[in-house]
PDB file of N, CA and C in Angstrom:
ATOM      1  N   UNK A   1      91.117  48.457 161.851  1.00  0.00           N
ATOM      2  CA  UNK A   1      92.180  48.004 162.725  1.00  0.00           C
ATOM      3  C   UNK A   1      92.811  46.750 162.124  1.00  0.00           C
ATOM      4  N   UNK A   2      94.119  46.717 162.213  1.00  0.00           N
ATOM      5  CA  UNK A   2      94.472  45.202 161.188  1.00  0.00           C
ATOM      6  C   UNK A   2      95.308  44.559 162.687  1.00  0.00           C
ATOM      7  N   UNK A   3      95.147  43.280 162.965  1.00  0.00           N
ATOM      8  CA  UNK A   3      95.521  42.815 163.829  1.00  0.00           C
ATOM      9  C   UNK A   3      96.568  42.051 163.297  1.00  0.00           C
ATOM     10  N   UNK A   4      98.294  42.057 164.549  1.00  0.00           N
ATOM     11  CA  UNK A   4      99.185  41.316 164.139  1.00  0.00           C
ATOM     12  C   UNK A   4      99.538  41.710 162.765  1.00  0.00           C
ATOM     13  N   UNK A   5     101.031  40.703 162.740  1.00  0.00           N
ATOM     14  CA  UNK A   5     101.562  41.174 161.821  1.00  0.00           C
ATOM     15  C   UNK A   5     101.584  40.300 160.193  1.00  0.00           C
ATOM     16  N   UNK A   6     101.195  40.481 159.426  1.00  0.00           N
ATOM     17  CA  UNK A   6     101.124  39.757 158.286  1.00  0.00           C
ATOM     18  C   UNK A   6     101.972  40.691 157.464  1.00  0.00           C
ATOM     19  N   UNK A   7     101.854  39.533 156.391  1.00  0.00           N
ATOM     20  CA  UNK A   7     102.926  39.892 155.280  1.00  0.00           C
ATOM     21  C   UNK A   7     102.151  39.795 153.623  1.00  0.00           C
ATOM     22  N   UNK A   8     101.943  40.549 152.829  1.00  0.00           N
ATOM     23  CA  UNK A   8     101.555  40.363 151.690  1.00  0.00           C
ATOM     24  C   UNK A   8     102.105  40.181 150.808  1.00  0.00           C
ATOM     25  N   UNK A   9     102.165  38.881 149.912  1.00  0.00           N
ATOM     26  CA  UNK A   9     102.873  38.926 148.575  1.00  0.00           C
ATOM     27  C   UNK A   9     102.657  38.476 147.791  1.00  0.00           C
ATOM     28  N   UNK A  10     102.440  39.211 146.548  1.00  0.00           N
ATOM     29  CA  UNK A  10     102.011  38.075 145.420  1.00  0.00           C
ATOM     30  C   UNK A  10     102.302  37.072 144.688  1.00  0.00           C
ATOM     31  N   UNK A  11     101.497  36.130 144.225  1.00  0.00           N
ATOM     32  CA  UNK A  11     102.153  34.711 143.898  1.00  0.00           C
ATOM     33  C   UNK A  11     103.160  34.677 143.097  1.00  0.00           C
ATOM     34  N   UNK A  12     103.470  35.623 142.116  1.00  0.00           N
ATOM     35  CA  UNK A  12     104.854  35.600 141.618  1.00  0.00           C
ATOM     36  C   UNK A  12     105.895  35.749 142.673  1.00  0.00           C
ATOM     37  N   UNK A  13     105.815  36.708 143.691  1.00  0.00           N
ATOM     38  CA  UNK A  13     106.708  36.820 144.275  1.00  0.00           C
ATOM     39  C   UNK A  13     107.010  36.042 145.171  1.00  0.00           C
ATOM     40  N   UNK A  14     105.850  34.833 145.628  1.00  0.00           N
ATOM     41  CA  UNK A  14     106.262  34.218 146.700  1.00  0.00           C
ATOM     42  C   UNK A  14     106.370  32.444 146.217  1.00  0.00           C
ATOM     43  N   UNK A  15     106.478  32.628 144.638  1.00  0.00           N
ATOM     44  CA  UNK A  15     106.834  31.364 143.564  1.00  0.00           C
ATOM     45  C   UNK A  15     108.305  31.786 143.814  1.00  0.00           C
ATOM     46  N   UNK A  16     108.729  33.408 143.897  1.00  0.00           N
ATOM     47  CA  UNK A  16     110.346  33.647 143.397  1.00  0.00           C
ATOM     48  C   UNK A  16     110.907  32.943 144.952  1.00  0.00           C
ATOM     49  N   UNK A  17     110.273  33.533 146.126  1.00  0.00           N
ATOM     50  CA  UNK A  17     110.879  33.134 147.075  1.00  0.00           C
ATOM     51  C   UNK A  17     111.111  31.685 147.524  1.00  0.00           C
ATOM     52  N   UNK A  18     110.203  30.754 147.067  1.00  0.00           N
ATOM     53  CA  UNK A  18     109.710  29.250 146.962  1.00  0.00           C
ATOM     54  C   UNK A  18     110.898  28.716 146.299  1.00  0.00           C
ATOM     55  N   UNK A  19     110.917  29.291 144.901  1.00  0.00           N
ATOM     56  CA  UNK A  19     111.898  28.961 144.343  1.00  0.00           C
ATOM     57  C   UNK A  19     113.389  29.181 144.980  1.00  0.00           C
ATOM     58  N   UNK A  20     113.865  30.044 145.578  1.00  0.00           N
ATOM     59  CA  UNK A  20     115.064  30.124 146.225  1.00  0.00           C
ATOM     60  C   UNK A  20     115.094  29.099 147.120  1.00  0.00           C
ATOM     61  N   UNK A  21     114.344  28.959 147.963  1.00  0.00           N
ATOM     62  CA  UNK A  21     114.260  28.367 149.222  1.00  0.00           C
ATOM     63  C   UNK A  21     114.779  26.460 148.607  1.00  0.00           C
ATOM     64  N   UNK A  22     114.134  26.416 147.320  1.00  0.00           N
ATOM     65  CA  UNK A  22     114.474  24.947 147.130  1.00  0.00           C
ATOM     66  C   UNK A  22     115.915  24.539 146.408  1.00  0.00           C
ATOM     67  N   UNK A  23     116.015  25.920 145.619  1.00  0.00           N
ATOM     68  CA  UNK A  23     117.323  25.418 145.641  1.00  0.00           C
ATOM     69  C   UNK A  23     118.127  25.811 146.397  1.00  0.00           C
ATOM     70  N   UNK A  24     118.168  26.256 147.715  1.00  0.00           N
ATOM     71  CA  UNK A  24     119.008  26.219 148.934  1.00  0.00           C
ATOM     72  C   UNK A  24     119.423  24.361 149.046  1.00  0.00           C
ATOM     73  N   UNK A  25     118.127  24.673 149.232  1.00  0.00           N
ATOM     74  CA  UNK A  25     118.029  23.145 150.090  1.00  0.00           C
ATOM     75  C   UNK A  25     118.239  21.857 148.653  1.00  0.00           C
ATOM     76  N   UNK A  26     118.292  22.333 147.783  1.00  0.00           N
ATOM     77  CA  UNK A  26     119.064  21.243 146.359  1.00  0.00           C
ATOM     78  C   UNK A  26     120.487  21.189 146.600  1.00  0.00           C
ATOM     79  N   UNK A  27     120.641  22.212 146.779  1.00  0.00           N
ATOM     80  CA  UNK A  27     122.574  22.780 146.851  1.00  0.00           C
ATOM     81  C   UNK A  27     122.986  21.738 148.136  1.00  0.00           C
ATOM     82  N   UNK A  28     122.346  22.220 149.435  1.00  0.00           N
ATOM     83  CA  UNK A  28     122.615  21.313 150.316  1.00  0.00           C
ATOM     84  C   UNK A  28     122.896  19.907 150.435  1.00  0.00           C
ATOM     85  N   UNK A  29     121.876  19.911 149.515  1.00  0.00           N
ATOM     86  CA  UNK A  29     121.507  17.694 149.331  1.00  0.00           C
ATOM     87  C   UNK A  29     122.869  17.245 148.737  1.00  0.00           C
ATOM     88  N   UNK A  30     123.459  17.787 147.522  1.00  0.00           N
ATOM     89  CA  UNK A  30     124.151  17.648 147.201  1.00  0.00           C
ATOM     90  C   UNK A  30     125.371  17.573 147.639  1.00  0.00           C
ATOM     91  N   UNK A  31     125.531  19.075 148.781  1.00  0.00           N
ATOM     92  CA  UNK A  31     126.806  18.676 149.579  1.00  0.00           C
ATOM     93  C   UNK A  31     127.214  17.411 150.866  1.00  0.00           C
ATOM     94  N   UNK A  32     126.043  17.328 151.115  1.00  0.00           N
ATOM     95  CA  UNK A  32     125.662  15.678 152.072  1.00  0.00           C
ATOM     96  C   UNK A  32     126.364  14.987 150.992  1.00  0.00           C
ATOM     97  N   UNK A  33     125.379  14.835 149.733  1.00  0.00           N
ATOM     98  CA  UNK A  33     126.085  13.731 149.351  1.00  0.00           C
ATOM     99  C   UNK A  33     127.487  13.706 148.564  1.00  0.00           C
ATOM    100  N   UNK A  34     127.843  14.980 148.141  1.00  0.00           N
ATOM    101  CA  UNK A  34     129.675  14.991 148.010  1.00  0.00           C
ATOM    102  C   UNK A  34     130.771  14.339 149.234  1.00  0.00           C
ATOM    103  N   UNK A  35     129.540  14.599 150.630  1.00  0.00           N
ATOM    104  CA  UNK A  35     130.258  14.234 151.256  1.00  0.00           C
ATOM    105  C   UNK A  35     130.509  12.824 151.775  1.00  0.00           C
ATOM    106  N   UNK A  36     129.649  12.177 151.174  1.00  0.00           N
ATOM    107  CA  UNK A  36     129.181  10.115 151.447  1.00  0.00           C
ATOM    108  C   UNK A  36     129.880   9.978 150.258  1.00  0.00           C
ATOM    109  N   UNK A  37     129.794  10.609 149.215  1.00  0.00           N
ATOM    110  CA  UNK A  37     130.763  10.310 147.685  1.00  0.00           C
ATOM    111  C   UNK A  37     132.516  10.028 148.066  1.00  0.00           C
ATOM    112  N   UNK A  38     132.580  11.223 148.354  1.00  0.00           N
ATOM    113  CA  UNK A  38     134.085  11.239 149.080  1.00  0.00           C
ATOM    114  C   UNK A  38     134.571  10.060 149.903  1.00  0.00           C
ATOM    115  N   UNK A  39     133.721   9.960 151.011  1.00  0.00           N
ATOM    116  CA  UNK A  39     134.456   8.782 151.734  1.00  0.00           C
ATOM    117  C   UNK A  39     134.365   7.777 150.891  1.00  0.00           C
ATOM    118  N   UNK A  40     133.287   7.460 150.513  1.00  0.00           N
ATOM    119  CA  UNK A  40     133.261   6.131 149.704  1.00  0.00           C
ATOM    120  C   UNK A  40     134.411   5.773 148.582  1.00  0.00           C
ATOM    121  N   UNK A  41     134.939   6.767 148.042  1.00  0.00           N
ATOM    122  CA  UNK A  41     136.116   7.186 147.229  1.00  0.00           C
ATOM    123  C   UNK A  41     137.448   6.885 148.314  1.00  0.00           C
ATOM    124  N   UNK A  42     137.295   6.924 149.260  1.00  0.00           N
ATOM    125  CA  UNK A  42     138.504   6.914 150.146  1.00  0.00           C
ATOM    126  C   UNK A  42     138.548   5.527 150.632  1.00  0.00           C
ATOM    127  N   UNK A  43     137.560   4.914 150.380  1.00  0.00           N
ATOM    128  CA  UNK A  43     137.316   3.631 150.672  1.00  0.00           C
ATOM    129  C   UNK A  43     137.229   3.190 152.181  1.00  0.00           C
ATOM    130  N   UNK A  44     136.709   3.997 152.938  1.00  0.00           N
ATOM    131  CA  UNK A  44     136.329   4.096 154.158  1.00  0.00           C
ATOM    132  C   UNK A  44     134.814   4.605 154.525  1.00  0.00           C
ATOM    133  N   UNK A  45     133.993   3.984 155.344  1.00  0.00           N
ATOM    134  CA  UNK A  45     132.597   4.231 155.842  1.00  0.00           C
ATOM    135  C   UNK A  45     132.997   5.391 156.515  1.00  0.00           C
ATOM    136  N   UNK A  46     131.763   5.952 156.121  1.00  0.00           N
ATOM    137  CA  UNK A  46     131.855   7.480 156.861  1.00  0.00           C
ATOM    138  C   UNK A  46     131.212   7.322 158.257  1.00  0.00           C
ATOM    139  N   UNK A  47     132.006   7.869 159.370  1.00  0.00           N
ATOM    140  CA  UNK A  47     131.236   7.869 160.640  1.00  0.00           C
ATOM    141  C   UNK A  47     129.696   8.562 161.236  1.00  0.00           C
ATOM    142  N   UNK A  48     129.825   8.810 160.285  1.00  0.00           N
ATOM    143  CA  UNK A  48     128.832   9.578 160.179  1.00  0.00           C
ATOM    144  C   UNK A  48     127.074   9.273 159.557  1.00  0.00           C
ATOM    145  N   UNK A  49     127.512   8.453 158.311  1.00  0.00           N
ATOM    146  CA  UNK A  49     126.829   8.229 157.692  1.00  0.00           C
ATOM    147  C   UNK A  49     125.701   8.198 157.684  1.00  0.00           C
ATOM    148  N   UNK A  50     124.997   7.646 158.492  1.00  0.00           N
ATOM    149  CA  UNK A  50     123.338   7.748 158.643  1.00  0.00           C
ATOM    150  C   UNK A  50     122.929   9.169 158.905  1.00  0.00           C
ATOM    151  N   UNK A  51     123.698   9.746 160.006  1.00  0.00           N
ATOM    152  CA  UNK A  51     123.370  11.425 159.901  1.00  0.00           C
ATOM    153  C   UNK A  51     123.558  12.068 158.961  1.00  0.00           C
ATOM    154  N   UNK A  52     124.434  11.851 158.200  1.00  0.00           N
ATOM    155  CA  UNK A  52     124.281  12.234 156.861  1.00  0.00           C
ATOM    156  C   UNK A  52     123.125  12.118 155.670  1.00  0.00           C
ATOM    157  N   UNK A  53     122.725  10.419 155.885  1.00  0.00           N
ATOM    158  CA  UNK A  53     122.033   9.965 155.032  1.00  0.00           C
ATOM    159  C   UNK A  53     120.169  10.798 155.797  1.00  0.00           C
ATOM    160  N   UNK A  54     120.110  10.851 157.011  1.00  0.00           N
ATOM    161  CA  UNK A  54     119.175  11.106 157.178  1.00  0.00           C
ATOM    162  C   UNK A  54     118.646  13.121 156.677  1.00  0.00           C
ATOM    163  N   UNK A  55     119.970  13.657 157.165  1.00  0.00           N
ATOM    164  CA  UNK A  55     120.030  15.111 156.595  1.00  0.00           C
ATOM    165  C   UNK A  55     119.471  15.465 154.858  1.00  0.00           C
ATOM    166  N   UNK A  56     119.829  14.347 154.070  1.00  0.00           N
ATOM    167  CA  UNK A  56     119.559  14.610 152.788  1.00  0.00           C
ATOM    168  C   UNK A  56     118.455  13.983 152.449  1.00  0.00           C
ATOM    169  N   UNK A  57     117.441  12.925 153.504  1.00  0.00           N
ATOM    170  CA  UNK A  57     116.025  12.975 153.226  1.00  0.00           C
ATOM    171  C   UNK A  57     115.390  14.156 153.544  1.00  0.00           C
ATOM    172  N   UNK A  58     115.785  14.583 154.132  1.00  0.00           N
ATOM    173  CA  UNK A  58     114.998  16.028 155.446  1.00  0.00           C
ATOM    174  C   UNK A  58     115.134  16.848 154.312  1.00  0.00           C
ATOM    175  N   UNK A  59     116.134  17.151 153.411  1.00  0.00           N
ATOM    176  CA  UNK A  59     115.807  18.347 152.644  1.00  0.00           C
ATOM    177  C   UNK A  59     115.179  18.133 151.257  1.00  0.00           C
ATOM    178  N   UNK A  60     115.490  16.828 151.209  1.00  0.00           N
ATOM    179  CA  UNK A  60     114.549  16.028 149.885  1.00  0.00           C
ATOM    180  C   UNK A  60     112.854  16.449 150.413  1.00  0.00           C
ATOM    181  N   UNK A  61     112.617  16.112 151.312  1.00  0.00           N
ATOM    182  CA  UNK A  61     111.400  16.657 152.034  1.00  0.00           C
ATOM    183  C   UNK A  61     110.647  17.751 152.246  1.00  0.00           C
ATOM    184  N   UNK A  62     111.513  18.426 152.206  1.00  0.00           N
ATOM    185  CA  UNK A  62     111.879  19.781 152.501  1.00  0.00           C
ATOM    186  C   UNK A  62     110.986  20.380 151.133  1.00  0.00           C
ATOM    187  N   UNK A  63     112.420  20.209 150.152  1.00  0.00           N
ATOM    188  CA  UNK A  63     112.070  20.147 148.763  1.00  0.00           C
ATOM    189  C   UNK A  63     110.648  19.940 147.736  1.00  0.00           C
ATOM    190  N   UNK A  64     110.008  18.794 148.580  1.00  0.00           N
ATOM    191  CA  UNK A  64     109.186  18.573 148.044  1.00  0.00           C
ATOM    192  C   UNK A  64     108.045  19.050 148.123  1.00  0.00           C
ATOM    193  N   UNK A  65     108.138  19.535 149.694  1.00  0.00           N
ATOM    194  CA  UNK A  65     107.241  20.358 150.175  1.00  0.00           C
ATOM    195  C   UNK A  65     106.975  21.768 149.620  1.00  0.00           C
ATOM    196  N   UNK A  66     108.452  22.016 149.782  1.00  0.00           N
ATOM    197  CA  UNK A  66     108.326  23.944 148.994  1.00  0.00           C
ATOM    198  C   UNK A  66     108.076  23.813 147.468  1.00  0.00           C
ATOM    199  N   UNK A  67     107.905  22.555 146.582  1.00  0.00           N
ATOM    200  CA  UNK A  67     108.103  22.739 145.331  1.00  0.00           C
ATOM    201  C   UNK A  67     106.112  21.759 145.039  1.00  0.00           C
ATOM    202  N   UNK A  68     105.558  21.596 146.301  1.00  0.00           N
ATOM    203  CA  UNK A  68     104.031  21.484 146.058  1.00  0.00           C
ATOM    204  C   UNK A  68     103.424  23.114 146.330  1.00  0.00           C
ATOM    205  N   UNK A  69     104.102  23.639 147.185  1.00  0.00           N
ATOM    206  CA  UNK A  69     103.341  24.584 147.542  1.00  0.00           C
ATOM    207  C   UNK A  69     103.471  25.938 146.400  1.00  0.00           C
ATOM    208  N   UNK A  70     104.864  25.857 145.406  1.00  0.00           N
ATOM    209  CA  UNK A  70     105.192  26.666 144.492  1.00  0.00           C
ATOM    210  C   UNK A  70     104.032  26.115 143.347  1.00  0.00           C
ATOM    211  N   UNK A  71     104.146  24.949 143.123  1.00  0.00           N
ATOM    212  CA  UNK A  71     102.886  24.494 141.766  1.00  0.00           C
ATOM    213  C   UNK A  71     101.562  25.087 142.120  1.00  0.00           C
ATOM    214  N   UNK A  72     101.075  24.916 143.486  1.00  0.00           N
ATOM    215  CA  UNK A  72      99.478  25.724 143.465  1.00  0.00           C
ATOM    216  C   UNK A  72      99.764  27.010 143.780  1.00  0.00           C
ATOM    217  N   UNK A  73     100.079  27.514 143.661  1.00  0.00           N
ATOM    218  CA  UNK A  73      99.987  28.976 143.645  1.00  0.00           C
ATOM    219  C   UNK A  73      98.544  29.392 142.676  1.00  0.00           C
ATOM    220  N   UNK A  74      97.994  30.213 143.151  1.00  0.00           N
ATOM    221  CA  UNK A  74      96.924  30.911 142.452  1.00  0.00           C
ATOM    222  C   UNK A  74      97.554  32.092 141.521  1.00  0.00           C
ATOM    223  N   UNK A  75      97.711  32.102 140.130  1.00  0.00           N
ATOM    224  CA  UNK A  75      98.317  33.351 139.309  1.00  0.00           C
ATOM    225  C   UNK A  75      97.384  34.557 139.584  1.00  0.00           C
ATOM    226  N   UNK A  76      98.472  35.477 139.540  1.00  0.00           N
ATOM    227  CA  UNK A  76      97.265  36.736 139.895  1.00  0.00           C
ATOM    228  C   UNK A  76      96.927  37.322 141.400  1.00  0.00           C
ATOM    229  N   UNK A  77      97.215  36.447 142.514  1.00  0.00           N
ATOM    230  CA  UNK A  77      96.672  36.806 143.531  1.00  0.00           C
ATOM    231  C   UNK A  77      97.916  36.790 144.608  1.00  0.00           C
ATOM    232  N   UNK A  78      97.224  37.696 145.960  1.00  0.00           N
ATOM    233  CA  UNK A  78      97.967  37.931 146.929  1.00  0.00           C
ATOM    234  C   UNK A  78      97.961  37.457 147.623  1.00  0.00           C
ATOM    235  N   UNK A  79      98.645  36.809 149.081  1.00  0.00           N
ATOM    236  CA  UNK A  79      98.627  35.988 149.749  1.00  0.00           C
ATOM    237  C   UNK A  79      99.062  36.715 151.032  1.00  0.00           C
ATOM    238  N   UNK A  80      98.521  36.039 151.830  1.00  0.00           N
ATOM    239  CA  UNK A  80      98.839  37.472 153.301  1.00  0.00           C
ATOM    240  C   UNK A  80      98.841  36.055 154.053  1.00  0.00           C
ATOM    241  N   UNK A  81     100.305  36.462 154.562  1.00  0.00           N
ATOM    242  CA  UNK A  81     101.083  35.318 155.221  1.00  0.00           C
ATOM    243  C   UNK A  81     101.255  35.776 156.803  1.00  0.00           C
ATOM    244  N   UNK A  82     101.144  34.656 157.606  1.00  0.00           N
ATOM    245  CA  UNK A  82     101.861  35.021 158.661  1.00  0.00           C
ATOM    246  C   UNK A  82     102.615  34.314 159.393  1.00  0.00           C
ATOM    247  N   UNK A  83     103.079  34.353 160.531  1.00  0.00           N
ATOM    248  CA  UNK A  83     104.205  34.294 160.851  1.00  0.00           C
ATOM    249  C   UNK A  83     104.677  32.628 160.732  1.00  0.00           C
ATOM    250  N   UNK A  84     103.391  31.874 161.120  1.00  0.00           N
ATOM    251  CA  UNK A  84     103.291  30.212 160.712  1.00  0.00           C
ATOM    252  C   UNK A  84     103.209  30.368 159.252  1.00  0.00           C
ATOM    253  N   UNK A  85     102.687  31.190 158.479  1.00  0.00           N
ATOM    254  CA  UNK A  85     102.781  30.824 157.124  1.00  0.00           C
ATOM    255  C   UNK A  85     104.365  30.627 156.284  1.00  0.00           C
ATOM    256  N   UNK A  86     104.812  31.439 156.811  1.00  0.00           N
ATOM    257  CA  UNK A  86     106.116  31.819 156.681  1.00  0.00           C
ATOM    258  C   UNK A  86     106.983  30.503 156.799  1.00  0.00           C
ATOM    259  N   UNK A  87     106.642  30.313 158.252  1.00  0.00           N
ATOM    260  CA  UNK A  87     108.245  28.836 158.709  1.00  0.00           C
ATOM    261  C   UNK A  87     107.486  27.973 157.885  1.00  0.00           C
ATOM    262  N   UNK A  88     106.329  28.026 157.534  1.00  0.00           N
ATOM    263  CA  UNK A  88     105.466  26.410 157.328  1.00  0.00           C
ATOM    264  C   UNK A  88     106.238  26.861 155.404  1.00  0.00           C
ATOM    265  N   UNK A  89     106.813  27.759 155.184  1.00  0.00           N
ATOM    266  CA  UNK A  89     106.950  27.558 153.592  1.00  0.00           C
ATOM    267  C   UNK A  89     108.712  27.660 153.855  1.00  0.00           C
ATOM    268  N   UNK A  90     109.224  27.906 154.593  1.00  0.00           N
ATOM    269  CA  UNK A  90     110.283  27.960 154.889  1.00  0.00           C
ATOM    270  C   UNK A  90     111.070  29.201 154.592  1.00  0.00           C
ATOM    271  N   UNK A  91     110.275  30.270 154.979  1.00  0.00           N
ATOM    272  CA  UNK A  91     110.929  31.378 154.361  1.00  0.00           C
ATOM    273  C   UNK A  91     111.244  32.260 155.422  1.00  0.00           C
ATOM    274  N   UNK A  92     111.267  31.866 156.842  1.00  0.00           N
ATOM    275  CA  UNK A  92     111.991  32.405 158.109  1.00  0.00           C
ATOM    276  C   UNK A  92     112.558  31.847 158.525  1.00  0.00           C
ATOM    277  N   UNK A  93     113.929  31.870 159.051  1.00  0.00           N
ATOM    278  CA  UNK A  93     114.601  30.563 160.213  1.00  0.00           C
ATOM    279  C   UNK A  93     114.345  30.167 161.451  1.00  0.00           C
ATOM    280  N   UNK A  94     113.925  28.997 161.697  1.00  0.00           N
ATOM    281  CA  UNK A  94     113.240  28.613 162.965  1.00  0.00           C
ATOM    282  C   UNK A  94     113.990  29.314 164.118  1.00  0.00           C
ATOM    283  N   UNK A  95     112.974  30.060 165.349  1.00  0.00           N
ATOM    284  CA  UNK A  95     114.178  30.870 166.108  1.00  0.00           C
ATOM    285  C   UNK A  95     115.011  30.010 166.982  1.00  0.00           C
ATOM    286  N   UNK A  96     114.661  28.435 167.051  1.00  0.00           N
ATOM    287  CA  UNK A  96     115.424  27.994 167.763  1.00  0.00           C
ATOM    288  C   UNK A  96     116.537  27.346 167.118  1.00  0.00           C
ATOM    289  N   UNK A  97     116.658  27.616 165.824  1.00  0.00           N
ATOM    290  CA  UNK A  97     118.036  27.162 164.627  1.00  0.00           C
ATOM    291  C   UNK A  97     118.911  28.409 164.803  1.00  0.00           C
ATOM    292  N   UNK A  98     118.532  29.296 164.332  1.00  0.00           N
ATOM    293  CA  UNK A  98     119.572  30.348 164.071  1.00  0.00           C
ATOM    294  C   UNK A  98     118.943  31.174 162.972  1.00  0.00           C
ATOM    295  N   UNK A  99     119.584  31.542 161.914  1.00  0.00           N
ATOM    296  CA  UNK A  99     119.962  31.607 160.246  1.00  0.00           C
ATOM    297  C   UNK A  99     119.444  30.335 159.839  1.00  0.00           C
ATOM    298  N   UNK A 100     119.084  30.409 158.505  1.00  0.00           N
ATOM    299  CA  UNK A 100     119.720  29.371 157.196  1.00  0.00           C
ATOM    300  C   UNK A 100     121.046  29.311 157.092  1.00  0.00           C
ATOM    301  N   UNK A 101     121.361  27.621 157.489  1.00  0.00           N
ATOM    302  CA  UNK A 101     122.908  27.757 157.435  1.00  0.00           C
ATOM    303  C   UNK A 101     123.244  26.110 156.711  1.00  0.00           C
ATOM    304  N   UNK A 102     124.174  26.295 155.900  1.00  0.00           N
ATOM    305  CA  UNK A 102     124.673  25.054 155.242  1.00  0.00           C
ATOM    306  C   UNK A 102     126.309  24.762 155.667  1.00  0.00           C
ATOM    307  N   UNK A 103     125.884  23.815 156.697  1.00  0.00           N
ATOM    308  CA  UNK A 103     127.283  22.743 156.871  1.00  0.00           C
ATOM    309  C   UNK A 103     128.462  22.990 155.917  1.00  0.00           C
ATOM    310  N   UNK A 104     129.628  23.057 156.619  1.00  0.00           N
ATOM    311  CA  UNK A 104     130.836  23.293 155.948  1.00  0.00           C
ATOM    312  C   UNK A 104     131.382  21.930 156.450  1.00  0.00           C
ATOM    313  N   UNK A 105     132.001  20.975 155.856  1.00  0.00           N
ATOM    314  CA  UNK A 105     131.744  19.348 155.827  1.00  0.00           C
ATOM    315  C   UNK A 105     133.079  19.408 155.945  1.00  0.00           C
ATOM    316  N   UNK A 106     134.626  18.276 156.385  1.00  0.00           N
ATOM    317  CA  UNK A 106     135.804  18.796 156.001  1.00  0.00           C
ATOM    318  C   UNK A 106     135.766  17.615 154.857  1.00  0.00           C
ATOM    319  N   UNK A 107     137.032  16.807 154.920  1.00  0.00           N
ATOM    320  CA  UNK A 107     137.376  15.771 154.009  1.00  0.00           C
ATOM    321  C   UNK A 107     136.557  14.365 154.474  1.00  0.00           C
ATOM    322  N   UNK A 108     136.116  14.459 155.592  1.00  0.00           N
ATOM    323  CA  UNK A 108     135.647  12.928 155.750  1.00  0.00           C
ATOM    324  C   UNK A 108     134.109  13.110 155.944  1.00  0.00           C
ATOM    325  N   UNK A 109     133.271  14.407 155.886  1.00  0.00           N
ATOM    326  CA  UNK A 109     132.169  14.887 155.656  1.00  0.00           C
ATOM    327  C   UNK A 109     131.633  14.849 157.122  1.00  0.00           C
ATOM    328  N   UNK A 110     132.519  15.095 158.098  1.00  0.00           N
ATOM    329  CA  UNK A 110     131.839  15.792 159.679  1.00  0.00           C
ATOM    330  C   UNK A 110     131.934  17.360 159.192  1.00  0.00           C
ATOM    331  N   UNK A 111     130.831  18.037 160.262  1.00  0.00           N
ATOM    332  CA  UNK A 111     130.652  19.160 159.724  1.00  0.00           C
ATOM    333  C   UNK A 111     131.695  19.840 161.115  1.00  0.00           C
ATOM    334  N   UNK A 112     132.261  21.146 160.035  1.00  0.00           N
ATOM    335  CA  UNK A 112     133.570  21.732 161.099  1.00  0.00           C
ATOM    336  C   UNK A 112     132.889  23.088 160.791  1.00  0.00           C
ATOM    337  N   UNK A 113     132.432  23.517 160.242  1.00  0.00           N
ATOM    338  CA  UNK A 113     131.888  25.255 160.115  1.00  0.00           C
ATOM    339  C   UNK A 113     130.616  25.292 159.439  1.00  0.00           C
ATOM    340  N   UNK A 114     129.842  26.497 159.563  1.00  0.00           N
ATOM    341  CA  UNK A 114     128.534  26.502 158.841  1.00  0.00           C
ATOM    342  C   UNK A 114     128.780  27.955 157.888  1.00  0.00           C
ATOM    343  N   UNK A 115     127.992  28.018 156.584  1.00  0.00           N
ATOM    344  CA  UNK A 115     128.097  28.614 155.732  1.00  0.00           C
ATOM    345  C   UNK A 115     126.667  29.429 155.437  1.00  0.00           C
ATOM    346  N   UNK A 116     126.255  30.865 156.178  1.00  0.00           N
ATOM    347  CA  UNK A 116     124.756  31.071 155.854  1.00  0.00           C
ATOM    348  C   UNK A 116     124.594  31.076 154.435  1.00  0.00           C
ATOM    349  N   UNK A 117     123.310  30.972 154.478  1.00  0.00           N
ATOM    350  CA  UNK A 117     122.192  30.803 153.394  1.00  0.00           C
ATOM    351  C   UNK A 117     122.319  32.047 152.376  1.00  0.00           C
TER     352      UNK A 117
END
C-alpha cells in the first residue's frame, strides 16, 4: 500500500529543476534592481524603494537556499519528495500566491502587471 502522494526524482533531475528555479529567481533580482537603477538614473527616490529593496533580499535568499540544496545532492540517487518537500525546494507555488509570477515593474519600478514563471 503506498500512502499519499509522493513524487520521485532523481538527483540529476531534481539538480535540473533546482537549477531552473534559481535562475527564475536571478532573473527576478535583477529586474528589482533595473528597477532602483532606473529611478536612480531619473534622479528621483523610488517610492517604493525599501519594498523593492526588501523583494531582492527574499530572492537572494531564496537563491541561496535552492543553490545549498542543489550542491548536496547525492549523485546517483532518488529522492521521493512530498508535498512539503516540494514548496520547501520551491518547486510548487504556494497555494496561497498563485503561479510563479514575476512583477511587470513600469518606468518608476511600481509593479502594474505580473509575468508567469
Amino acid at each position: 500500500m503506498i500512502e499519499g502522494l509522493k513524487i520521485e526524482m532523481s538527483s540529476e533531475q531534481l539538480a535540473g529543476r533546482l537549477a531552473e528555479r534559481i535562475r527564475w529567481h536571478e532573473q527576478t533580482i535583477e529586474a528589482y534592481r533595473e528597477a532602483l537603477l532606473q529611478s536612480e538614473v531619473r534622479g528621483r527616490a523610488h517610492r517604493n524603494r525599501s519594498v523593492l529593496e526588501h523583494q531582492v533580499r527574499e530572492h537572494q535568499e531564496q537563491t541561496a537556499v535552492l543553490s545549498l540544496l542543489r550542491e548536496h545532492l547525492i549523485p546517483g540517487e532518488v529522492y521521493r519528495l512530498t508535498e512539503c518537500d516540494l514548496r520547501f525546494a520551491d518547486l510548487v507555488p504556494d497555494p496561497y500566491l498563485g503561479s510563479f509570477v514575476r512583477p511587470e515593474l513600469d518606468e518608476e519600478g511600481a509593479e502594474v502587471s505580473a509575468d508567469p514563471a
